[in-house]
N, C-alpha and C. Protein backbone atom coordinates (compact mmCIF):
# COMPACT_ATOMS: atom_id res chain seq x y z
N UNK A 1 55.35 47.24 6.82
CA UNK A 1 54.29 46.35 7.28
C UNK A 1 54.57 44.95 6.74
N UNK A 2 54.46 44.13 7.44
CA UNK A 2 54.65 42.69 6.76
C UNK A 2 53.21 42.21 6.81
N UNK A 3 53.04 40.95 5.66
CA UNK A 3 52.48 40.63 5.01
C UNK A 3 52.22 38.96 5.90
N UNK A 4 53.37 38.87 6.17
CA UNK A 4 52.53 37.35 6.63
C UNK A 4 51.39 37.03 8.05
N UNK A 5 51.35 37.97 8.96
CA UNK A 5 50.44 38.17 9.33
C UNK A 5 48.76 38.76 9.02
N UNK A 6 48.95 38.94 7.92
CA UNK A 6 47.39 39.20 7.30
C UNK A 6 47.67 37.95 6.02
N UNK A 7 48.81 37.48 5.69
CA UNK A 7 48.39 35.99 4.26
C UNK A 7 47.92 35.39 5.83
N UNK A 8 48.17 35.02 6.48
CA UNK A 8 47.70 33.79 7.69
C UNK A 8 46.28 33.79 7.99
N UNK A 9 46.17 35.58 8.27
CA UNK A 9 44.73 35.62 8.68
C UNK A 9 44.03 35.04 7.87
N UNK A 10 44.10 35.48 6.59
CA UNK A 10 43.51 35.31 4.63
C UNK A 10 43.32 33.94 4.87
N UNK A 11 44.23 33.19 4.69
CA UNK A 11 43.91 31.83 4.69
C UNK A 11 43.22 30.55 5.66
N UNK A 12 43.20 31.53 7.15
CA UNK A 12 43.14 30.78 8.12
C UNK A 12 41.39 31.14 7.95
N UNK A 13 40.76 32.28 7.26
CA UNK A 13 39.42 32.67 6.88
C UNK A 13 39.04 31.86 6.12
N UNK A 14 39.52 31.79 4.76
CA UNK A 14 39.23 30.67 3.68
C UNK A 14 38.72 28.95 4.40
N UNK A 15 40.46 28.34 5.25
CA UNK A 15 39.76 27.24 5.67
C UNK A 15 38.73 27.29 6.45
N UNK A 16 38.41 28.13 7.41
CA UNK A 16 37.18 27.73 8.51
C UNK A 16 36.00 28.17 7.71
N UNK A 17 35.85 28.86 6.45
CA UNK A 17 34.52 28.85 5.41
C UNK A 17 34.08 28.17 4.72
N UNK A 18 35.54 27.25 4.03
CA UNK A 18 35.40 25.92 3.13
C UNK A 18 35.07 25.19 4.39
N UNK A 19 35.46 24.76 5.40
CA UNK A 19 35.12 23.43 6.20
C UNK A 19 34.29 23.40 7.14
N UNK A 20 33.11 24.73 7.33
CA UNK A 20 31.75 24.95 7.49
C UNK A 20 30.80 24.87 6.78
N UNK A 21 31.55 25.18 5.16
CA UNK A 21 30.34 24.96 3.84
C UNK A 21 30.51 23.37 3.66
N UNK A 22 31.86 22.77 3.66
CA UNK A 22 31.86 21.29 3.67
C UNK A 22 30.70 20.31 4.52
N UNK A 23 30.58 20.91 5.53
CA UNK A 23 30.35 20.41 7.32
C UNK A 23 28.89 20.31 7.10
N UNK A 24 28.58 21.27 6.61
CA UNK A 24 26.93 21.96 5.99
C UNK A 24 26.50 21.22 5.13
N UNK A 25 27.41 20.66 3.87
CA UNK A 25 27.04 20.03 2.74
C UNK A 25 26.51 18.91 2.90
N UNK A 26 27.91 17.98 3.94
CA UNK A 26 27.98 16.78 4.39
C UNK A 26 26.41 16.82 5.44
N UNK A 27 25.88 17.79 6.06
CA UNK A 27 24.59 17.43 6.82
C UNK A 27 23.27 17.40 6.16
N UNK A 28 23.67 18.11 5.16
CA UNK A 28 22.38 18.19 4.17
C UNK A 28 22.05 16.89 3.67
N UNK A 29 23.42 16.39 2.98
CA UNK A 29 23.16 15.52 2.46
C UNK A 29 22.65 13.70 3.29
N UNK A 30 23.09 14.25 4.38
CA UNK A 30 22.41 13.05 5.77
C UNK A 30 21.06 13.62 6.15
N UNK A 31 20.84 14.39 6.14
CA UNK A 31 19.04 14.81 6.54
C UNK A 31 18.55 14.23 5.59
N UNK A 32 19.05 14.59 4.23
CA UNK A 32 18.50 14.32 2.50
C UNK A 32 18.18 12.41 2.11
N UNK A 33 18.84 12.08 2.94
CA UNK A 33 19.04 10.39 2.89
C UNK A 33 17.98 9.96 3.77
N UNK A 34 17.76 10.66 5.37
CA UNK A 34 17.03 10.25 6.27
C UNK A 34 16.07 10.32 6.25
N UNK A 35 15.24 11.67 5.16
CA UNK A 35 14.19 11.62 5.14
C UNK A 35 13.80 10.97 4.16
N UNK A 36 14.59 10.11 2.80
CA UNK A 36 14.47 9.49 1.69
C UNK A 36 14.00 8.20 2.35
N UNK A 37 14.64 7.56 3.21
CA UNK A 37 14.36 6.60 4.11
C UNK A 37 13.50 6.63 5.26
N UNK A 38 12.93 7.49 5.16
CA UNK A 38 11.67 7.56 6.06
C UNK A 38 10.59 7.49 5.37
N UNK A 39 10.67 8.61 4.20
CA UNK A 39 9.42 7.57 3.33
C UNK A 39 9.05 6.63 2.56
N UNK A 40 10.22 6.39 2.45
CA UNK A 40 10.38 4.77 1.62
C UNK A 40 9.43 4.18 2.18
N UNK A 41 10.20 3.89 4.28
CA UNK A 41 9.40 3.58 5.33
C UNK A 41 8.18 3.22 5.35
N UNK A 42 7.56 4.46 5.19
CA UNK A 42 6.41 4.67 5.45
C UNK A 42 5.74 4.60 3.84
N UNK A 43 6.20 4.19 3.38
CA UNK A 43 5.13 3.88 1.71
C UNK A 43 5.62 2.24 2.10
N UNK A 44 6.05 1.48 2.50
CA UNK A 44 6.11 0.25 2.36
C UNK A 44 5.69 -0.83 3.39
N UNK A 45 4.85 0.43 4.55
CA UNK A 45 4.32 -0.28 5.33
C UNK A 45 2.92 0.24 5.10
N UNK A 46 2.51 0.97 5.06
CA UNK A 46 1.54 1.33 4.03
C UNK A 46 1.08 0.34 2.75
N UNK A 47 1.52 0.00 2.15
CA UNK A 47 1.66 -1.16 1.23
C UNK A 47 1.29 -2.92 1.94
N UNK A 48 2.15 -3.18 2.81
CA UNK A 48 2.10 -4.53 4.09
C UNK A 48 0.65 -4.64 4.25
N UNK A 49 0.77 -3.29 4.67
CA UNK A 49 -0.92 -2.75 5.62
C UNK A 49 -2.03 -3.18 4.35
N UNK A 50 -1.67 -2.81 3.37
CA UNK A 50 -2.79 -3.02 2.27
C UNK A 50 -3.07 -4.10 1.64
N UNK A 51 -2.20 -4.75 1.87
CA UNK A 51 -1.62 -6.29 1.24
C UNK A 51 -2.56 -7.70 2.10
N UNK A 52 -1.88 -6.77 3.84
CA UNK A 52 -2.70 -7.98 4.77
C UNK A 52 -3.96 -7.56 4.57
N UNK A 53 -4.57 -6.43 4.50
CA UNK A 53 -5.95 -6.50 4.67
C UNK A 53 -6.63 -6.94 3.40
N UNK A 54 -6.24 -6.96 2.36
CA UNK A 54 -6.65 -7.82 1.12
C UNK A 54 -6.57 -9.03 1.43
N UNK A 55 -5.17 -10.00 1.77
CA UNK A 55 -5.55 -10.87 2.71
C UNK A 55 -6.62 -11.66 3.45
N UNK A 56 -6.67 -10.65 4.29
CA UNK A 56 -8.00 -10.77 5.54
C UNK A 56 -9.52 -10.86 4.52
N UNK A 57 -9.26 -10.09 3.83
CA UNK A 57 -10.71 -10.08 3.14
C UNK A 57 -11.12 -10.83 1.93
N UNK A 58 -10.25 -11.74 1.16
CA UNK A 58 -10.22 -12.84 0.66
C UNK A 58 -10.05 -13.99 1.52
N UNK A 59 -9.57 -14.25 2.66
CA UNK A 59 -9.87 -15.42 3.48
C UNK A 59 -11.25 -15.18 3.76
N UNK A 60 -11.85 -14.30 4.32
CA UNK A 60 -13.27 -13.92 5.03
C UNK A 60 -14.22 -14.39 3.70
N UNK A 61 -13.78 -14.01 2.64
CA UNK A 61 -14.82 -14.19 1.81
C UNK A 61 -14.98 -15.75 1.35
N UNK A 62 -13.62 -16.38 1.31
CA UNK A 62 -13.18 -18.03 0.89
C UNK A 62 -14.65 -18.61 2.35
N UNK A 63 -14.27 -18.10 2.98
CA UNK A 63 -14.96 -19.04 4.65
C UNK A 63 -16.26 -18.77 3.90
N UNK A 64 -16.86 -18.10 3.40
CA UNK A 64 -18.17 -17.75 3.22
C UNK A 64 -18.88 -18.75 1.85
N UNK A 65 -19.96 -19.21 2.00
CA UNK A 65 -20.62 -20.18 0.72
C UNK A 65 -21.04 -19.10 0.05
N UNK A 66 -21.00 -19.09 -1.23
CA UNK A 66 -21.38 -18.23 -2.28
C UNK A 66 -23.08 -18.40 -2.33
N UNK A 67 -23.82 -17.29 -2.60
CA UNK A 67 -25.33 -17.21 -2.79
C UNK A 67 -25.69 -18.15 -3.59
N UNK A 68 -26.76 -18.81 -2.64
CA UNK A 68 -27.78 -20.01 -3.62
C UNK A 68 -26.84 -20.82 -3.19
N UNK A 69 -25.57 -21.77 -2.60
CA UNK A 69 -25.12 -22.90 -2.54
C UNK A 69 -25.51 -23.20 -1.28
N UNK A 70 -26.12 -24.16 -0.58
CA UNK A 70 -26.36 -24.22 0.71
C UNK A 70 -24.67 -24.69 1.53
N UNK A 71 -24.56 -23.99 2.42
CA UNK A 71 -23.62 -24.34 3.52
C UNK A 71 -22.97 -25.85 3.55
N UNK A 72 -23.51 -26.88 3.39
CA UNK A 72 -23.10 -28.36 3.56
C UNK A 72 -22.86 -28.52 2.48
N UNK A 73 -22.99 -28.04 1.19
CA UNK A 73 -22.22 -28.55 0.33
C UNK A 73 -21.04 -28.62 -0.14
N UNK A 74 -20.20 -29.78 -0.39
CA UNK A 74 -19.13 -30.22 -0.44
C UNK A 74 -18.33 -29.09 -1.55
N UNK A 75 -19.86 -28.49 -2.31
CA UNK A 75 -18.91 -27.40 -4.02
C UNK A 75 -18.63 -25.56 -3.05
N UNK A 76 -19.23 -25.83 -1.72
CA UNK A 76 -19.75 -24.42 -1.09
C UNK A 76 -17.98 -23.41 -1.49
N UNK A 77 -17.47 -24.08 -0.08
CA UNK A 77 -16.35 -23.49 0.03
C UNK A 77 -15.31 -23.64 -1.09
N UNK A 78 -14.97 -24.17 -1.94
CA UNK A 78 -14.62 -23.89 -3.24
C UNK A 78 -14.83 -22.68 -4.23
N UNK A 79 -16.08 -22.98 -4.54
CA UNK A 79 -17.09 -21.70 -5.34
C UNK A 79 -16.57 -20.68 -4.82
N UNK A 80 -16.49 -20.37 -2.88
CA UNK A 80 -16.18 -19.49 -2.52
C UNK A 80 -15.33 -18.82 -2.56
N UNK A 81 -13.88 -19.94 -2.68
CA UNK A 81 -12.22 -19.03 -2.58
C UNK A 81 -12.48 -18.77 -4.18
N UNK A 82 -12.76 -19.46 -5.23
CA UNK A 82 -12.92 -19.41 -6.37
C UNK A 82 -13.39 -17.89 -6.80
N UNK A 83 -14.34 -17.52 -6.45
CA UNK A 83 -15.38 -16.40 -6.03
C UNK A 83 -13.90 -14.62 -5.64
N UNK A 84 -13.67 -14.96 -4.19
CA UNK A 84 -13.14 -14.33 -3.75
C UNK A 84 -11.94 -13.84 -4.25
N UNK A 85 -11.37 -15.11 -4.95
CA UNK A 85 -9.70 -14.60 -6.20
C UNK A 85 -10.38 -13.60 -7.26
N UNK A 86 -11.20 -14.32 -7.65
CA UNK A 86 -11.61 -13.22 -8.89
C UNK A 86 -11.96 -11.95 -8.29
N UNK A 87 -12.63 -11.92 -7.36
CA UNK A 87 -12.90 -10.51 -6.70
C UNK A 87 -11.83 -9.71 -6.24
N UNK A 88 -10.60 -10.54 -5.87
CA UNK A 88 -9.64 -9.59 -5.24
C UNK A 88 -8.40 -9.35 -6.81
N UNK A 89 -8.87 -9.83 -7.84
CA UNK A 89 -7.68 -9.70 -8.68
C UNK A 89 -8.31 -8.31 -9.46
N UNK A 90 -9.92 -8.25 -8.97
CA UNK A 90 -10.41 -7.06 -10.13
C UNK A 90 -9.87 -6.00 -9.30
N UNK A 91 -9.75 -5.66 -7.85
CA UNK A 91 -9.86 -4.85 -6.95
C UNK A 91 -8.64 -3.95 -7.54
């Protein structure tokens, strides 16, 4: 019986197991990245999102005269952004 027809088989088994477990490794590790970068994604727009609407709600409050200053006064809208920083730095 000779032998080099079953070393061939032997080895020709080995490579197509190593370079399916390789093939496998290499995909894991690209799913493993894609979904690392998807929630990065999504925590940093999440964040934007939280950022502008703090934003929005310190301008809204700046536009607004603080209680007891009447509207025409020149100290109104001051007091107000004044007002609104401190409120958004406790938040």
């Amino acid at each position: 019986m000779e032998w080099t027809p079953l070393a061939g088989t032997g080895l020709g088994a080995i490579v197509g197991v190593g370079s399916t477990l390789l093939a496998d490794r290499v995909r894991r590790r690209r799913d493993v990245t894609e979904r690392t970068r998807q929630e990065r994604k999504e925590i940093y727009v999440a964040c934007l999102t939280k950022y502008r609407q703090a934003n929005e709600d310190m301008y809204a409050a700046a536009l607004r005269p603080p209680a007891g200053v009447p509207s025409t006064s020149p100290f109104g809208r001051r007091s107000g952004r004044r007002a609104a920083t401190r409120y958004a730095s406790r938040r």
